[in-house]
N, C-alpha and C. Protein backbone atom coordinates (compact mmCIF):
# COMPACT_ATOMS: atom_id res chain seq x y z
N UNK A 1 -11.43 -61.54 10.64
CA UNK A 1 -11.20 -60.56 11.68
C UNK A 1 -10.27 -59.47 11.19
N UNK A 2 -9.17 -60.02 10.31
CA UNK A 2 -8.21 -59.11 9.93
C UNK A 2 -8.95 -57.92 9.17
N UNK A 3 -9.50 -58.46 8.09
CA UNK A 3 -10.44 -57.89 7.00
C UNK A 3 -12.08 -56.84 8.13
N UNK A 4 -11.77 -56.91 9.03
CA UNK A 4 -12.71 -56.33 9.42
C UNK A 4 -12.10 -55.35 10.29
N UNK A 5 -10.95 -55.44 10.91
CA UNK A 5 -10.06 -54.24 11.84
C UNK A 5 -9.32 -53.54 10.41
N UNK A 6 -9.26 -53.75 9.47
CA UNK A 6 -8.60 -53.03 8.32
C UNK A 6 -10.10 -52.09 8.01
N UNK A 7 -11.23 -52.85 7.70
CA UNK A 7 -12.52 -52.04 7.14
C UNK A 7 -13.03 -51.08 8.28
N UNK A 8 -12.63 -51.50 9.41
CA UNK A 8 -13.25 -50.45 10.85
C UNK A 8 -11.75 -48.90 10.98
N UNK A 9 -10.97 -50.02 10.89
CA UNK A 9 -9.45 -48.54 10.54
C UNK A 9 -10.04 -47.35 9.51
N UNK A 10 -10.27 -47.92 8.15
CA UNK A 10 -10.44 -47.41 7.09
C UNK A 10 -11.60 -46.85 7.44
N UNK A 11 -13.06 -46.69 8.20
CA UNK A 11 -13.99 -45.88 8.38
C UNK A 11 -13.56 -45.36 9.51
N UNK A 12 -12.46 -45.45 10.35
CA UNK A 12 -12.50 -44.44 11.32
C UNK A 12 -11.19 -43.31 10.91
N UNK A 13 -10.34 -43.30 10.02
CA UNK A 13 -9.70 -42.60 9.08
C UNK A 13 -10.40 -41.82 8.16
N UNK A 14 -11.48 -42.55 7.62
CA UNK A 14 -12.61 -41.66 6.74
C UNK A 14 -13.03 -40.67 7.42
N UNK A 15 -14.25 -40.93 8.68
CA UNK A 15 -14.69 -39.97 9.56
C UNK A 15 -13.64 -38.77 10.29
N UNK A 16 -12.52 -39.16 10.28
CA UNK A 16 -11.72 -38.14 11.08
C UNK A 16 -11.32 -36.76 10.00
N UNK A 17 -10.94 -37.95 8.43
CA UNK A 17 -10.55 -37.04 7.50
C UNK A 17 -11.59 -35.74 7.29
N UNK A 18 -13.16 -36.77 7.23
CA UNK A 18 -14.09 -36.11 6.83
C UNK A 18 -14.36 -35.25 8.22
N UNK A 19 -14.12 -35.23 9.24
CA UNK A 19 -14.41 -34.11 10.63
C UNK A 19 -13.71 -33.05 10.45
N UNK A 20 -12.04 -33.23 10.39
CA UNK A 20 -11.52 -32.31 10.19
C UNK A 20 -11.02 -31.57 9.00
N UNK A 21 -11.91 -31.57 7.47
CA UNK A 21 -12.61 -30.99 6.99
C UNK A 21 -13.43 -30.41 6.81
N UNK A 22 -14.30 -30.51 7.42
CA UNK A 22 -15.60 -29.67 7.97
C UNK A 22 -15.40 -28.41 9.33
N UNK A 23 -13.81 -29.05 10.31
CA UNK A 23 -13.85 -28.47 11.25
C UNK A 23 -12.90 -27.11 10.10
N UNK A 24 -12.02 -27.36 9.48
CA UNK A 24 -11.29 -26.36 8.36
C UNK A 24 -12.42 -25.66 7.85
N UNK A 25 -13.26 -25.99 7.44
CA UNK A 25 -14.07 -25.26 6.46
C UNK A 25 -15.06 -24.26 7.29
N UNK A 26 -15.47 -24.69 8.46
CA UNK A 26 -15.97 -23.84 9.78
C UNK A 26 -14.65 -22.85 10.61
N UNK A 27 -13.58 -23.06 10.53
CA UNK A 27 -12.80 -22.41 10.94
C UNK A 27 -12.20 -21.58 9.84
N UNK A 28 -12.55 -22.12 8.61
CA UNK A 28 -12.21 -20.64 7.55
C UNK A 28 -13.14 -19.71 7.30
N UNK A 29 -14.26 -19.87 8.15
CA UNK A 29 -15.50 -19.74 7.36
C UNK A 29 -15.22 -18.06 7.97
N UNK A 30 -14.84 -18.81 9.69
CA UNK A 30 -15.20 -17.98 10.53
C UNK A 30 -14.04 -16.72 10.45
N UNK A 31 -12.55 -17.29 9.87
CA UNK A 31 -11.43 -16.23 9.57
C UNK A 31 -11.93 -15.44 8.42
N UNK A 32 -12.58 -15.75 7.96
CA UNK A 32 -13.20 -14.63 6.44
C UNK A 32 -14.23 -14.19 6.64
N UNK A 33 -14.88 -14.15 8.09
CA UNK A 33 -15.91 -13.61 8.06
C UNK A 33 -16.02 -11.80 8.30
N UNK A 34 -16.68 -11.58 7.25
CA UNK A 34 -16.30 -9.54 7.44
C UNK A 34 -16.73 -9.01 8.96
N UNK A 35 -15.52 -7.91 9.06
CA UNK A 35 -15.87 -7.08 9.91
C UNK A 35 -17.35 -6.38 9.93
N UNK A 36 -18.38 -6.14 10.94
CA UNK A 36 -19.51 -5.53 10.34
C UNK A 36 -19.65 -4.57 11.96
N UNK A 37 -18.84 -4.98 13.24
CA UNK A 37 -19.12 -3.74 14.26
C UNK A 37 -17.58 -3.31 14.74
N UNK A 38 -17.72 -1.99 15.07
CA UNK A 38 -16.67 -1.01 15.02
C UNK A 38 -15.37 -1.95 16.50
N UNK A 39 -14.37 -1.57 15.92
CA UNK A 39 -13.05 -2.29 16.88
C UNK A 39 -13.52 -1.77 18.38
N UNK A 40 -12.82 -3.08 19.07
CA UNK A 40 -13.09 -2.66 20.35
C UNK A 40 -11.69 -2.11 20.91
N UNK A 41 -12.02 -0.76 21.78
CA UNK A 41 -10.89 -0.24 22.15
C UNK A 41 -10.79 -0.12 23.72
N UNK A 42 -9.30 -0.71 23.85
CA UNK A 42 -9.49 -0.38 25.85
C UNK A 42 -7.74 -0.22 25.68
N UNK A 43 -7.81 0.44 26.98
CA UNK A 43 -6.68 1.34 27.55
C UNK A 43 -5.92 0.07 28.27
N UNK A 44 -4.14 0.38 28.11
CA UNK A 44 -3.89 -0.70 28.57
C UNK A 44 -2.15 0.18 29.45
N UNK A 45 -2.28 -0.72 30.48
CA UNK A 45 -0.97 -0.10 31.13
C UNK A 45 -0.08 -1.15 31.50
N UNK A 46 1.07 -0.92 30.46
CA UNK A 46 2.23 -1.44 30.32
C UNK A 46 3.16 -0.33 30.22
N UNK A 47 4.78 -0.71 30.95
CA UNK A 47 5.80 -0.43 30.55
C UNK A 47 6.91 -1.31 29.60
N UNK A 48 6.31 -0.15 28.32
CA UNK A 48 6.70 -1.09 26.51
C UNK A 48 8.47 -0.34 26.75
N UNK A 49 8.33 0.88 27.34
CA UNK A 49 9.69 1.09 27.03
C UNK A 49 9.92 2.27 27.86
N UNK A 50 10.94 2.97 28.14
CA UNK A 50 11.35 3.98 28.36
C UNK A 50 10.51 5.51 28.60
N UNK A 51 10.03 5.46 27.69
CA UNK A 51 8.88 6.66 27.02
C UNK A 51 7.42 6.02 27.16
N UNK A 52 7.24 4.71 27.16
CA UNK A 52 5.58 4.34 26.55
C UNK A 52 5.17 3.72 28.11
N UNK A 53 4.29 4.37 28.84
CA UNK A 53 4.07 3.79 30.04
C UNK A 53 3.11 3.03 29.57
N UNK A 54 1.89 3.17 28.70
CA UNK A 54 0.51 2.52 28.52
C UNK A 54 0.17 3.05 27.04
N UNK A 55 -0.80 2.54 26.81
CA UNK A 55 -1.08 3.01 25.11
C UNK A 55 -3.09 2.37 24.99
N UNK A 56 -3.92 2.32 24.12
CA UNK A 56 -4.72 2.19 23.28
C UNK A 56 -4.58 1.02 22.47
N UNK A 57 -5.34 -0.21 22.89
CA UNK A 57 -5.00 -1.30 21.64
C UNK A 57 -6.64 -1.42 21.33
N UNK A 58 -6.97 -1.27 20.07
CA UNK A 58 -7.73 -1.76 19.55
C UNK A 58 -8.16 -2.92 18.38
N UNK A 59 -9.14 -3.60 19.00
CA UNK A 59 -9.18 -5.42 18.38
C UNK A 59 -10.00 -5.12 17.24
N UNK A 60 -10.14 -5.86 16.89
CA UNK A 60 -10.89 -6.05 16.00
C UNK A 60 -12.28 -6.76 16.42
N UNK A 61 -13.50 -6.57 16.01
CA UNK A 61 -14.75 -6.96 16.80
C UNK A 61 -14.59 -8.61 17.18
N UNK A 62 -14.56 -9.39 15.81
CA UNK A 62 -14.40 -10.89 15.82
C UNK A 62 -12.83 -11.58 16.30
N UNK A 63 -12.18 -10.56 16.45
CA UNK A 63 -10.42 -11.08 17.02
C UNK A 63 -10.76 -12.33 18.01
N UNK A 64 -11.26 -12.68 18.45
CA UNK A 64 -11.27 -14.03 19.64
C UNK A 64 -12.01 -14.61 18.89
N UNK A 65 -12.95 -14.45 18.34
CA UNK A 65 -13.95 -15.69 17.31
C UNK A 65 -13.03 -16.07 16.23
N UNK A 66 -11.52 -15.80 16.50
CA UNK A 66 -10.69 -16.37 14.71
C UNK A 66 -9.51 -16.75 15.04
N UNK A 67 -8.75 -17.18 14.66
CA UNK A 67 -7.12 -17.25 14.55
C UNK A 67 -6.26 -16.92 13.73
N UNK A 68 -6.80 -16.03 12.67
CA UNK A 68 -6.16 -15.84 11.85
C UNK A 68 -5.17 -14.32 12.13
N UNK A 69 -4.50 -13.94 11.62
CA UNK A 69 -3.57 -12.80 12.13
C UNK A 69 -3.84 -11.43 10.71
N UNK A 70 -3.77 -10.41 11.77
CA UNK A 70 -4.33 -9.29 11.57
C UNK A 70 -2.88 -8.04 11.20
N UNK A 71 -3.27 -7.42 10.22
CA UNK A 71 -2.47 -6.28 9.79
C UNK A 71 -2.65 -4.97 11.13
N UNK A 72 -1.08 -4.53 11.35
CA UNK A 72 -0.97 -3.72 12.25
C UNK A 72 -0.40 -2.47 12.06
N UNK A 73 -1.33 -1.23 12.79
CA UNK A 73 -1.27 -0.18 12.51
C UNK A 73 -0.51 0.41 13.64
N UNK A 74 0.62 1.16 14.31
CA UNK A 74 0.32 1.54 15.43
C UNK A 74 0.84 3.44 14.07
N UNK A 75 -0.45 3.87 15.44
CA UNK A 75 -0.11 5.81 15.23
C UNK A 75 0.10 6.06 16.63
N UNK A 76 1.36 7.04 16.22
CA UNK A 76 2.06 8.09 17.12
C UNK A 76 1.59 8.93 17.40
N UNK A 77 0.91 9.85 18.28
CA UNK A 77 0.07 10.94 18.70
C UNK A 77 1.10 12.52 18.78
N UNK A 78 0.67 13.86 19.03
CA UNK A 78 1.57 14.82 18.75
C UNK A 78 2.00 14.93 20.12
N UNK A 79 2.78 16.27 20.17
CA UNK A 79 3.74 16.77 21.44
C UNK A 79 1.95 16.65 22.36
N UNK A 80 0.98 17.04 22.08
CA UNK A 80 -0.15 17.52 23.22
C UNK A 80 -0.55 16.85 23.63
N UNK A 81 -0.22 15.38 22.86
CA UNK A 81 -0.83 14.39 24.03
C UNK A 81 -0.17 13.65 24.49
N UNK A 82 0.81 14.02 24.87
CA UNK A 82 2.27 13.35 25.68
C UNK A 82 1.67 13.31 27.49
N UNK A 83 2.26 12.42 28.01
CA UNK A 83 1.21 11.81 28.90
C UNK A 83 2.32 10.66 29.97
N UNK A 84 1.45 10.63 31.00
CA UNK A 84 1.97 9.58 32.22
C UNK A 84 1.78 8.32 31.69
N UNK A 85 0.69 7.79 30.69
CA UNK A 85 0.42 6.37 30.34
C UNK A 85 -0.60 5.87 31.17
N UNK A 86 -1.34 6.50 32.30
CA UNK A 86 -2.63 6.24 32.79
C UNK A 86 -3.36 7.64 33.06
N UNK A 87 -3.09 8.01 33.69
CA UNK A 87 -4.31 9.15 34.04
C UNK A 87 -4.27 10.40 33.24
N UNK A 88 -3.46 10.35 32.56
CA UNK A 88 -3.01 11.52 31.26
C UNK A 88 -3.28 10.77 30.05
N UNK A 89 -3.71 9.24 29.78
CA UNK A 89 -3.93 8.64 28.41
C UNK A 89 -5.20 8.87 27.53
N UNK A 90 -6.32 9.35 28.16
CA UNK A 90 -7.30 9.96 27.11
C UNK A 90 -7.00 10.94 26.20
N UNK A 91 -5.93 11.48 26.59
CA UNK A 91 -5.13 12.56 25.58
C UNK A 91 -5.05 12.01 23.89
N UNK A 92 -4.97 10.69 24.04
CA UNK A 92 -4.47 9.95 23.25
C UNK A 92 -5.50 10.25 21.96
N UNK A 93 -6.65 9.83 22.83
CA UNK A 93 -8.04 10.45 21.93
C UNK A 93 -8.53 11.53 21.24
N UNK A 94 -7.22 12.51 21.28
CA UNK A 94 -7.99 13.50 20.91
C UNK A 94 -8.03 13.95 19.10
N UNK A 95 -7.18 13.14 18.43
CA UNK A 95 -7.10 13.18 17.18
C UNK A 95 -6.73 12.45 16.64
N UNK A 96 -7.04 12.12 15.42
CA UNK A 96 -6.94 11.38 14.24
C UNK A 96 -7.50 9.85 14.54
N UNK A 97 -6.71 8.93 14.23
CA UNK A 97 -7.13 7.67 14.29
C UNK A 97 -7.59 7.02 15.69
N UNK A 98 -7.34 7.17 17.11
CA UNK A 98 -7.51 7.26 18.39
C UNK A 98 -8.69 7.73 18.13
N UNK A 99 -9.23 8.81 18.14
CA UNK A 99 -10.32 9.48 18.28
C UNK A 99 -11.27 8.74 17.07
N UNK A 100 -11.00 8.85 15.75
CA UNK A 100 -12.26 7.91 14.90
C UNK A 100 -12.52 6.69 15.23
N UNK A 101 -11.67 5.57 16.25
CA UNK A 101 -11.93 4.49 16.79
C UNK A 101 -12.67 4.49 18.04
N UNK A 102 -12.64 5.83 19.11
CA UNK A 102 -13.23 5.95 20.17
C UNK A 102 -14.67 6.38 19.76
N UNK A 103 -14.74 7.52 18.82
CA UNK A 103 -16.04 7.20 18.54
C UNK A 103 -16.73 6.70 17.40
N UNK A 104 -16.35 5.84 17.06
CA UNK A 104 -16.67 4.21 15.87
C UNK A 104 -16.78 4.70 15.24
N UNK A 105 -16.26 5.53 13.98
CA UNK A 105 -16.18 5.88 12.75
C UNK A 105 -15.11 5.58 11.95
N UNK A 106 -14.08 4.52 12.63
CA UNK A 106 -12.67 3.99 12.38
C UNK A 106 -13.47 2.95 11.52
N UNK A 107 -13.58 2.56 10.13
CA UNK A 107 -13.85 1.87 9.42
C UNK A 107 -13.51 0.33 9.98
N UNK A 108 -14.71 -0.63 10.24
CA UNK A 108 -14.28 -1.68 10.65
C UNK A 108 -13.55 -2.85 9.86
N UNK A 109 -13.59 -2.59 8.69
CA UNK A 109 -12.91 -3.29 7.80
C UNK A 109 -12.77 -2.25 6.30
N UNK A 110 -11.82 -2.93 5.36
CA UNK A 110 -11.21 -2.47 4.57
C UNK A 110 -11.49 -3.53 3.36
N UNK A 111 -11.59 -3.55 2.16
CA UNK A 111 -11.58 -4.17 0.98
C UNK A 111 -10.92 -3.72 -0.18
N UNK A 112 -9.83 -4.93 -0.21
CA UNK A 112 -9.00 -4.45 -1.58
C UNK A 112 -8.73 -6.01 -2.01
N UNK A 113 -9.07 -5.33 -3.56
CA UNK A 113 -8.96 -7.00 -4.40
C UNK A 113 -9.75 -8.00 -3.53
N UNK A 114 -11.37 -7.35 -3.48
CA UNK A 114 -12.22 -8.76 -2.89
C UNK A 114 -11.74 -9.44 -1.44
N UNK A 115 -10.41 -8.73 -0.73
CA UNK A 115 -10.28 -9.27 0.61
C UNK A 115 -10.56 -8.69 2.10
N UNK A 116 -11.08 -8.62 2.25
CA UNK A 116 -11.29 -7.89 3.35
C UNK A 116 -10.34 -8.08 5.07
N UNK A 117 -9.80 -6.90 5.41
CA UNK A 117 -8.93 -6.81 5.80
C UNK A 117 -9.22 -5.50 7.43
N UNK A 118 -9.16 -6.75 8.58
CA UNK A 118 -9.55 -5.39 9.63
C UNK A 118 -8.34 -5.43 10.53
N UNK A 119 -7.87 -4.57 11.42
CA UNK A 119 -6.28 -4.24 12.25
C UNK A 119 -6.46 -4.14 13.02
N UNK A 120 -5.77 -4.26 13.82
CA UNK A 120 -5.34 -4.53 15.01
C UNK A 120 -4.38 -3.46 15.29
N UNK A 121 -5.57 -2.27 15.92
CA UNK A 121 -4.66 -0.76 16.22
C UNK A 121 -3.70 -0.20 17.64
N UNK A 122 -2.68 0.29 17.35
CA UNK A 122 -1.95 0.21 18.94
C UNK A 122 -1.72 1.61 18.64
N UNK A 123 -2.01 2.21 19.83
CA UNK A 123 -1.98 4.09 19.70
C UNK A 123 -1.56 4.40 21.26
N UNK A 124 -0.14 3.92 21.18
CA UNK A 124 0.88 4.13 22.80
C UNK A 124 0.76 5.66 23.17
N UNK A 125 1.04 6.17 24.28
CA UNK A 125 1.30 7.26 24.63
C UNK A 125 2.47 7.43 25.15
N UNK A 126 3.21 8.87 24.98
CA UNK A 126 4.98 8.73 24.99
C UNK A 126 4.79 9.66 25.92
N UNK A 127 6.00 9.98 26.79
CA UNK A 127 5.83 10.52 27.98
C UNK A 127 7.05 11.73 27.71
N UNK A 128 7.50 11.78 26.10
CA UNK A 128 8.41 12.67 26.22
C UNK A 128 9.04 12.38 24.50
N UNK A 129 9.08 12.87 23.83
CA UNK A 129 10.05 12.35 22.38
C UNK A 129 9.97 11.00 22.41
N UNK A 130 9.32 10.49 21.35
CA UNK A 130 9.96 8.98 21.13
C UNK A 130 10.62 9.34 20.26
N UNK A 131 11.91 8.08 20.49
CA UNK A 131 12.64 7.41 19.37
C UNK A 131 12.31 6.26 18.85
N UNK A 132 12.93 6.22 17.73
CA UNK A 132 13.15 5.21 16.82
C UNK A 132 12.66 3.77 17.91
N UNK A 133 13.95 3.43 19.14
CA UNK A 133 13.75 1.96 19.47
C UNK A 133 12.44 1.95 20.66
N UNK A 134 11.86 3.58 20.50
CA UNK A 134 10.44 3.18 21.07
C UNK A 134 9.58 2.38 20.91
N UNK A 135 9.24 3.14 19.25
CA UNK A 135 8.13 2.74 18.57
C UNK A 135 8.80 1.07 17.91
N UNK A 136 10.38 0.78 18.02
CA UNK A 136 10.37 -0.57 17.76
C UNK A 136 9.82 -1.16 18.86
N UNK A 137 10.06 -0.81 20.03
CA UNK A 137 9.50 -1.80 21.34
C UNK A 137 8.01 -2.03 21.08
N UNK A 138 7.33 -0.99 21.11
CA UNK A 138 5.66 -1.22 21.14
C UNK A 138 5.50 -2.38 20.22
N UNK A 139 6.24 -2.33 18.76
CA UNK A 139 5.71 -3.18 17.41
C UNK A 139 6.31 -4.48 18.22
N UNK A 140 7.44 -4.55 18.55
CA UNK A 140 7.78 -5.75 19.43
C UNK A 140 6.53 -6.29 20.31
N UNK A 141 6.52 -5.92 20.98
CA UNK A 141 5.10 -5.90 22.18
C UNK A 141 3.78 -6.51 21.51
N UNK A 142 3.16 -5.78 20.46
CA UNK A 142 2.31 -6.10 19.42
C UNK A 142 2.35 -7.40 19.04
N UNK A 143 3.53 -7.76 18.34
CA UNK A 143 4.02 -8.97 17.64
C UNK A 143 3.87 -10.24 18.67
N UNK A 144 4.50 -9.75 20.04
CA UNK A 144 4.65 -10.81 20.86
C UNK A 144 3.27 -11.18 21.43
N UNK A 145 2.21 -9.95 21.76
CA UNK A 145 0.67 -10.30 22.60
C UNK A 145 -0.45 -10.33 21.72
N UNK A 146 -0.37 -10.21 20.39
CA UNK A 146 -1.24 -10.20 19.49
C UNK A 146 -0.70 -11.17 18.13
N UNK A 147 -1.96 -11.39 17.44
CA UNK A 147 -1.48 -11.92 16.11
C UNK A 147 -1.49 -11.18 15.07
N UNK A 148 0.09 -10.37 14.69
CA UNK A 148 -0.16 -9.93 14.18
C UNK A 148 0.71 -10.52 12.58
N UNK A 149 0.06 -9.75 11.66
CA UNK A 149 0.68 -10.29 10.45
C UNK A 149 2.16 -10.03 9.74
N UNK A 150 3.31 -10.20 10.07
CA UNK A 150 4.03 -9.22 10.28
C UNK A 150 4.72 -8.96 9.10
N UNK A 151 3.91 -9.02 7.94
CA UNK A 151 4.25 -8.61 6.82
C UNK A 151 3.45 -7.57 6.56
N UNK A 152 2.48 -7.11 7.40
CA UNK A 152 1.80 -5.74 7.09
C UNK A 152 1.84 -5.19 8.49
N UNK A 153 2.46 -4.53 8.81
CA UNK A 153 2.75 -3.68 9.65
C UNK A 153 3.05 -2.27 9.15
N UNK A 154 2.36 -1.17 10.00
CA UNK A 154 2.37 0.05 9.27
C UNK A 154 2.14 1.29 10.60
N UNK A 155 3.08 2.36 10.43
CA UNK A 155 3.30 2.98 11.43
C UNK A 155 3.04 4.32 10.79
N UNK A 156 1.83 5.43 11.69
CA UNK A 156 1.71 6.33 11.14
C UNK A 156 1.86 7.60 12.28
N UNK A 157 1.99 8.32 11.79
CA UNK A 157 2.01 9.73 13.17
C UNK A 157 1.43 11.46 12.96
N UNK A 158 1.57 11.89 13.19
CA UNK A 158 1.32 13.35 13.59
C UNK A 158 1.87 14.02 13.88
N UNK A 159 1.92 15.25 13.33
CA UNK A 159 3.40 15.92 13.95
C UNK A 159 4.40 15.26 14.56
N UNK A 160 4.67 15.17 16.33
CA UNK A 160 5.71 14.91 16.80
C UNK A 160 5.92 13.21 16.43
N UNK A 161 4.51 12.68 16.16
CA UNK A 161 3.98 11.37 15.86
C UNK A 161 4.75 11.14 14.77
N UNK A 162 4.61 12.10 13.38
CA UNK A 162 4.73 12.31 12.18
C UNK A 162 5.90 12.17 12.20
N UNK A 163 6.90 13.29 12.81
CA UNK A 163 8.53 13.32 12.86
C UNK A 163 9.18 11.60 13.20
N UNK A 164 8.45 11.27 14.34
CA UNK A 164 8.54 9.99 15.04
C UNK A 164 8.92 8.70 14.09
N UNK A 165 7.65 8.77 13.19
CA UNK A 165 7.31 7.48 11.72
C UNK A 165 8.69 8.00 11.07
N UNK A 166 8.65 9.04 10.70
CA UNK A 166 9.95 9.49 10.02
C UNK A 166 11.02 8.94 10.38
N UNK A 167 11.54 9.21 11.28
CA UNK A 167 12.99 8.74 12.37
C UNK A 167 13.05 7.28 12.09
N UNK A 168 11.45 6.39 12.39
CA UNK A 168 11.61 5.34 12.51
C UNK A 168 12.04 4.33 11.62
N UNK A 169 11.18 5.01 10.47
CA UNK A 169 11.41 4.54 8.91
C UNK A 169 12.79 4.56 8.55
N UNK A 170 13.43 5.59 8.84
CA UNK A 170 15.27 5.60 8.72
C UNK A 170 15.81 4.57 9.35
N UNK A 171 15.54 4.45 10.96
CA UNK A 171 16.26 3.48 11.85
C UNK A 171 16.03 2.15 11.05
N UNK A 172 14.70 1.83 10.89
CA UNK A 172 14.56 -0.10 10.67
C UNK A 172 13.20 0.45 9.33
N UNK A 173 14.43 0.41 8.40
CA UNK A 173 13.29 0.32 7.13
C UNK A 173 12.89 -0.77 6.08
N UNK A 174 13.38 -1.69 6.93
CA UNK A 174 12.73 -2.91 6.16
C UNK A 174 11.79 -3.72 7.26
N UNK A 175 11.48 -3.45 8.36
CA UNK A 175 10.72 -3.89 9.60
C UNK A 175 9.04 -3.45 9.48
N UNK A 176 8.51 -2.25 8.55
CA UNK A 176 7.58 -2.00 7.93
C UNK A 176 7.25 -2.22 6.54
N UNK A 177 5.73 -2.19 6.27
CA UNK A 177 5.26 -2.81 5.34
C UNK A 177 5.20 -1.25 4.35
N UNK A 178 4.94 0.07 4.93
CA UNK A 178 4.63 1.40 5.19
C UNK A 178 4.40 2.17 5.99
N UNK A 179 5.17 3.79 5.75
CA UNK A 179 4.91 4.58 7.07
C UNK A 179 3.93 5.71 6.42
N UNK A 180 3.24 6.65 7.28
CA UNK A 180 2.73 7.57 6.64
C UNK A 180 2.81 8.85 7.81
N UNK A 181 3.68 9.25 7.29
CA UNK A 181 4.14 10.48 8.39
C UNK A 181 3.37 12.16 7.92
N UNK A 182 2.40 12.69 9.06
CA UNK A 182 1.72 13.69 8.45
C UNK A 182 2.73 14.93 9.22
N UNK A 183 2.23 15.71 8.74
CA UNK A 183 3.08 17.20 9.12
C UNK A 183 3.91 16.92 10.43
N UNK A 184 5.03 15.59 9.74
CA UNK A 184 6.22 15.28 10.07
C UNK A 184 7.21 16.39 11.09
N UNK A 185 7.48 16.52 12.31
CA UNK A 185 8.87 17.07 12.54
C UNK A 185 9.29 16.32 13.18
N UNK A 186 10.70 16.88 12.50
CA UNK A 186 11.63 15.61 12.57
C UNK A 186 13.20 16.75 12.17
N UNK A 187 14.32 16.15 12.86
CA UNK A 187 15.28 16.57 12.10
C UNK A 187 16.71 15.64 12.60
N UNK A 188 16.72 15.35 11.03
CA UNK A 188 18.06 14.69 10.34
C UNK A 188 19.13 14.84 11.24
């Protein structure tokens, strides 16, 4: 009897080992599986801070089919599309990365060194100058309702957007992975 609750242990230790190997290998299958349709984007109304009534988060197509955690972009929009955070937030759309995600030309994935790599985009709307512990709140916000990777985090802007990344990069410059601030104003 002994010899037979030891041989029934030992095949039901086998089968579990061998299940949840198979369940790993189906659940990696499914975290590496490439992006192939454009991020989904919806409007979201929160008060992130001071300035950010609501913002633009866009998923990634397979984000609920995975668990794995996603590199984060948020862009800062200019003085013109400064906004209430709901009924003034299509503004948001009107250039650069906002707008190539609204109308799916925002590359759904990325490949470098054979990995493929899709984000998890947050494009807040400011209701007046952001600062520095704005755009920290939103990445806060991000971090806390999404999975994000938080060793690639990357903050980009536009003009007032641009100045914005700038400022921010000074305030907390080890909290980004990279900023990319375009026709930046900003002053020191």
């Amino acid at each position: 009897m002994r010899t037979f609750t030891r041989l029934s242990l030992s095949i039901c230790m086998a089968a579990i080992t061998l299940a949840s190997c198979k369940k790993n290998d189906a659940a990696s299958a499914i975290n590496n599986q490439p992006e192939t349709e454009p991020a989904i984007q919806t409007a979201v109304s929160a008060n992130v801070s001071t300035r950010i009534a609501g913002f633009y988060k866009s998923m990634p197509a397979l984000y609920n089919s995975t668990t794995k955690q996603y590199p984060l972009l948020i862009f800062l929009h200019g003085v013109g599309e400064t906004g209430n955070g709901s009924t003034d937030l299509p503004r948001v759309l009107r250039n650069a990365v906002p707008r190539l995600i609204d109308q799916h030309t925002f590359p759904a994935q990325f490949t470098v060194n054979n990995q493929n790599f899709s984000f998890i985009t947050i494009n807040p709307q400011f209701k007046e100058w952001p600062q520095p512990a704005d755009v920290n709140a939103m990445i806060d916000y991000a971090v806390a309702n999404f999975r994000v990777d938080e060793t690639r985090i990357y903050v980009a802007g536009l003009s007032m957007g641009g100045g914005a990344t700038w400022d921010y990069a000074v305030a907390y410059p080890n909290r980004v992975a990279a900023v990319v601030p375009i026709c930046g104003a900003s002053w020191p």
